[in-house]
C-alpha atoms as a PDB file:
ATOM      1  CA  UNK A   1      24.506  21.575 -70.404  1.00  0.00           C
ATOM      2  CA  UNK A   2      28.390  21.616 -69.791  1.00  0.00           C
ATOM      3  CA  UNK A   3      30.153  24.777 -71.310  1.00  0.00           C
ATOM      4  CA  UNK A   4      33.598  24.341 -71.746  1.00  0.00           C
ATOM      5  CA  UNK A   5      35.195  27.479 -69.562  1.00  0.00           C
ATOM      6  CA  UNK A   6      38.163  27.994 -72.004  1.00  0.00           C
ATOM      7  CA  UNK A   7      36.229  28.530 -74.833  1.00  0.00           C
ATOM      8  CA  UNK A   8      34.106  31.132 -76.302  1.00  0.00           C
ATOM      9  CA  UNK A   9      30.864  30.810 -78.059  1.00  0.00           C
ATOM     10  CA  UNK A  10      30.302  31.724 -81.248  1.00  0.00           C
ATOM     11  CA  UNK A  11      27.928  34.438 -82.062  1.00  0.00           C
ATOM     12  CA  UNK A  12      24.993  33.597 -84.136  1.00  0.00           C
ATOM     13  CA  UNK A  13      25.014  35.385 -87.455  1.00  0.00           C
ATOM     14  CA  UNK A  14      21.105  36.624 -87.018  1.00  0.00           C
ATOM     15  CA  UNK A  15      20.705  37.363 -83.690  1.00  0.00           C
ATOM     16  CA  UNK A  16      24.234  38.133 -82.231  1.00  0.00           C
ATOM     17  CA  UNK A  17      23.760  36.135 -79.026  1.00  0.00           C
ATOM     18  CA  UNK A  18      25.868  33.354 -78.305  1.00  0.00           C
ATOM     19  CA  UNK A  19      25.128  30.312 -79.533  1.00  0.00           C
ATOM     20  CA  UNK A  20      25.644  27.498 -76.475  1.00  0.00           C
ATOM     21  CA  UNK A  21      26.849  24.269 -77.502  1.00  0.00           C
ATOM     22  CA  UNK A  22      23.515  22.051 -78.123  1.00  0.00           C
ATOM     23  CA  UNK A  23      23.567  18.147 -78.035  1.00  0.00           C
ATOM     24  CA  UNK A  24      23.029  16.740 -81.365  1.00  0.00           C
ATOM     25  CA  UNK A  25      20.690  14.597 -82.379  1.00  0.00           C
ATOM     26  CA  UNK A  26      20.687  11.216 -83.725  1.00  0.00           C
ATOM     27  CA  UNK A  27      18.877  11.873 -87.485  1.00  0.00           C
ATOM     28  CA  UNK A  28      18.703   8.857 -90.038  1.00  0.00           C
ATOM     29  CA  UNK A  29      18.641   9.607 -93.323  1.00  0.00           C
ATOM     30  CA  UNK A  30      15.855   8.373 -95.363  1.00  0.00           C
ATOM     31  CA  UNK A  31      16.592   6.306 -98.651  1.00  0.00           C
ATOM     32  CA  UNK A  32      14.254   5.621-101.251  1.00  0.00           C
ATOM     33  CA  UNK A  33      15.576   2.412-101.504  1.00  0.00           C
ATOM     34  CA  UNK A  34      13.910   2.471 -97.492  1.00  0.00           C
ATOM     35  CA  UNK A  35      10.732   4.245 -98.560  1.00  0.00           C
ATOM     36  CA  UNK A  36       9.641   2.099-101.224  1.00  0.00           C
ATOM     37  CA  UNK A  37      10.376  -0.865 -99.332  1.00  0.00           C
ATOM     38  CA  UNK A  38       7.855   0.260 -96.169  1.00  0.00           C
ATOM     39  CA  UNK A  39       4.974   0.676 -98.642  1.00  0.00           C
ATOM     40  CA  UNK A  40       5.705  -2.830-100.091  1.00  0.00           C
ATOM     41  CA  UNK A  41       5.746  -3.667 -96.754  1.00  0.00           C
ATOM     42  CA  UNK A  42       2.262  -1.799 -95.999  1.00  0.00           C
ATOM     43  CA  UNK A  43       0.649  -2.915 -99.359  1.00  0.00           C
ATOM     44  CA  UNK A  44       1.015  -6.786 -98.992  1.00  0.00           C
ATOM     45  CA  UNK A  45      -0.554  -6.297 -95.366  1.00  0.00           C
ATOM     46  CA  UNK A  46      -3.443  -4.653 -96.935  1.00  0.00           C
ATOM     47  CA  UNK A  47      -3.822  -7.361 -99.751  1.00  0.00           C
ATOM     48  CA  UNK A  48      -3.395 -10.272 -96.941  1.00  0.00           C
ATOM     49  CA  UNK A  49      -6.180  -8.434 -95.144  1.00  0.00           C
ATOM     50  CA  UNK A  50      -8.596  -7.967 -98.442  1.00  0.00           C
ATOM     51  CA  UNK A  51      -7.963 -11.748 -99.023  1.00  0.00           C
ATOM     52  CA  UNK A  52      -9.318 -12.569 -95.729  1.00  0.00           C
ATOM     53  CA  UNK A  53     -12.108 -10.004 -96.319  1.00  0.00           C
ATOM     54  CA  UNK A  54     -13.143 -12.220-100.003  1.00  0.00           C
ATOM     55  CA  UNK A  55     -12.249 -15.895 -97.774  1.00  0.00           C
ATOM     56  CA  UNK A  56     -15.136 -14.819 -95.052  1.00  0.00           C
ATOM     57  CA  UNK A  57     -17.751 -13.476 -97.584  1.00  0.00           C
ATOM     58  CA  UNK A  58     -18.234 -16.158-100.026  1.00  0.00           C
ATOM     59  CA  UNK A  59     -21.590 -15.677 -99.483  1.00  0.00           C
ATOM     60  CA  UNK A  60     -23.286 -15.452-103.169  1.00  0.00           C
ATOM     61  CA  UNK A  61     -24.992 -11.884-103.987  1.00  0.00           C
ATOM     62  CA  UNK A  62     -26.668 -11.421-106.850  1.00  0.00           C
ATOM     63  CA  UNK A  63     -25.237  -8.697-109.162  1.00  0.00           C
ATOM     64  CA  UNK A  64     -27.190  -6.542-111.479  1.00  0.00           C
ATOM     65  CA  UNK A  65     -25.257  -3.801-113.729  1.00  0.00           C
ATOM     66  CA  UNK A  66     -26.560  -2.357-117.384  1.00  0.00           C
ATOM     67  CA  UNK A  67     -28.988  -4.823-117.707  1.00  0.00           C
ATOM     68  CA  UNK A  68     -27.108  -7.809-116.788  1.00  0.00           C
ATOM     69  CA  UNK A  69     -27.300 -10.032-114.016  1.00  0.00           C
ATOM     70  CA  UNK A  70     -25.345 -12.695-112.174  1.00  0.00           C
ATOM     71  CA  UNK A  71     -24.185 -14.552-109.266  1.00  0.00           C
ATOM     72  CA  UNK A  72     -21.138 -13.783-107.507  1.00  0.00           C
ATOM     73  CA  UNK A  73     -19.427 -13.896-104.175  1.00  0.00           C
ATOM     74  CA  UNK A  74     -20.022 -10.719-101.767  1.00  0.00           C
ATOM     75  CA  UNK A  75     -16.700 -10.200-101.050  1.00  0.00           C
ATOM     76  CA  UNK A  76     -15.444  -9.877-104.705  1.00  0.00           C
ATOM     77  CA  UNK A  77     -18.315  -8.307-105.763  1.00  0.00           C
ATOM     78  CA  UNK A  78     -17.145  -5.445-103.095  1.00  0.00           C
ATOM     79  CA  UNK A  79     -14.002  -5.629-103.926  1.00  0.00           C
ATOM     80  CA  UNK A  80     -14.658  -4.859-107.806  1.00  0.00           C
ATOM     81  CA  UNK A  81     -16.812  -2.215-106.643  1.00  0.00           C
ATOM     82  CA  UNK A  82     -13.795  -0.807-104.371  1.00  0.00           C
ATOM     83  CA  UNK A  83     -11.472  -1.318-107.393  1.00  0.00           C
ATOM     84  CA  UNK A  84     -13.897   0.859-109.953  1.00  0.00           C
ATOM     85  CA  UNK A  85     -14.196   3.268-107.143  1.00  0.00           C
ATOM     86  CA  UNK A  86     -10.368   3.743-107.321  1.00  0.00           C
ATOM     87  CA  UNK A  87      -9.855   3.422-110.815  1.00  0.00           C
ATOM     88  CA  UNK A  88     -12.398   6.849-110.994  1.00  0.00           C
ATOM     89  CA  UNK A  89      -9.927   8.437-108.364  1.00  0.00           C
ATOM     90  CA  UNK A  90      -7.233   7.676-110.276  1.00  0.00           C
ATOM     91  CA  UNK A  91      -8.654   9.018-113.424  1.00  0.00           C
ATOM     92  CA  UNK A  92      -9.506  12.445-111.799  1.00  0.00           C
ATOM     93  CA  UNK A  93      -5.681  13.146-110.654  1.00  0.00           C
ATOM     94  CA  UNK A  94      -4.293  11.827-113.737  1.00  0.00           C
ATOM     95  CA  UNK A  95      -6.372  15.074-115.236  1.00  0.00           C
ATOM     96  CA  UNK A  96      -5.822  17.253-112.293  1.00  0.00           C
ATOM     97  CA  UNK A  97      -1.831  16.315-112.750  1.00  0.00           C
ATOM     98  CA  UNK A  98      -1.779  17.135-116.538  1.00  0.00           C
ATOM     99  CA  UNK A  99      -3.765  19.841-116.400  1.00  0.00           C
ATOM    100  CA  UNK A 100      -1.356  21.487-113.512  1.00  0.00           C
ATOM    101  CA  UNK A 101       1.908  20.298-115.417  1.00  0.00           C
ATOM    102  CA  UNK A 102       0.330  22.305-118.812  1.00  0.00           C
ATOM    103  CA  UNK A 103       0.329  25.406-116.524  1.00  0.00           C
ATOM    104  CA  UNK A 104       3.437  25.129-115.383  1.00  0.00           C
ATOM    105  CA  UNK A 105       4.719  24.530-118.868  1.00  0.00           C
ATOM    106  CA  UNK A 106       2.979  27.727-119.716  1.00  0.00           C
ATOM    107  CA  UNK A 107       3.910  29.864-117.460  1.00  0.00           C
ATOM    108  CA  UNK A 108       7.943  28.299-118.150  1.00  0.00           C
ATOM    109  CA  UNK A 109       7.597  29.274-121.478  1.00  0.00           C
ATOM    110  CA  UNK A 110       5.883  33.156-120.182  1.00  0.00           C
ATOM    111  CA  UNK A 111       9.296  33.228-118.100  1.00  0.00           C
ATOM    112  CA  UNK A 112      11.557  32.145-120.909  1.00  0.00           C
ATOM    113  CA  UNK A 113      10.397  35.132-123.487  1.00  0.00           C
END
């Protein structure tokens, strides 16, 4: 680090000490616009790699559910089973979220009076 001799440092406002000129550093900001467009970017890989996954298991499976039964290729028979499996998960937070937003609506309204 190069101080400039002339000058004096500033003192910090917590600790008193000077504070030495630091390099800064190169930060990018995020955008949204730059967030949502990596995830696109990260979903369509995924769905390129699940059609792959359905091309090189057309095997046929037999599928039994509730009493019915039927012939269907492996890898969409795993992938609907994958898919139900999410569609649970995503029932489950969708409760967890409203039941956290009602308590924070609640406890708003305990603030307010």
């Amino acid at each position: 680090m190069v101080e400039n001799p002339g000058k004096r440092a500033e003192p910090d406002a917590v600790s008193g000490k000077p504070i030495r000129n630091r390099p800064t550093k190169n930060v990018t900001a995020t955008t949204r616009a730059g967030v949502i467009w990596t995830f696109t970017i990260v979903a369509i890989v995924v769905l390129i790699l699940l059609v792959i996954f359905m091309m090189q298991n057309q095997t046929q499976a037999t599928v039994n559910f509730l009493g019915f039964q039927g012939q269907m290729a492996l890898g969409v028979s795993m992938l609907l089973a994958a898919v139900g499996g999410a569609v649970v998960v995503a029932i489950v937070a969708a409760v967890r979220i409203i039941q956290l937003r009602s308590r924070a609506g609640t406890a708003a309204k305990r603030r307010e009076s």
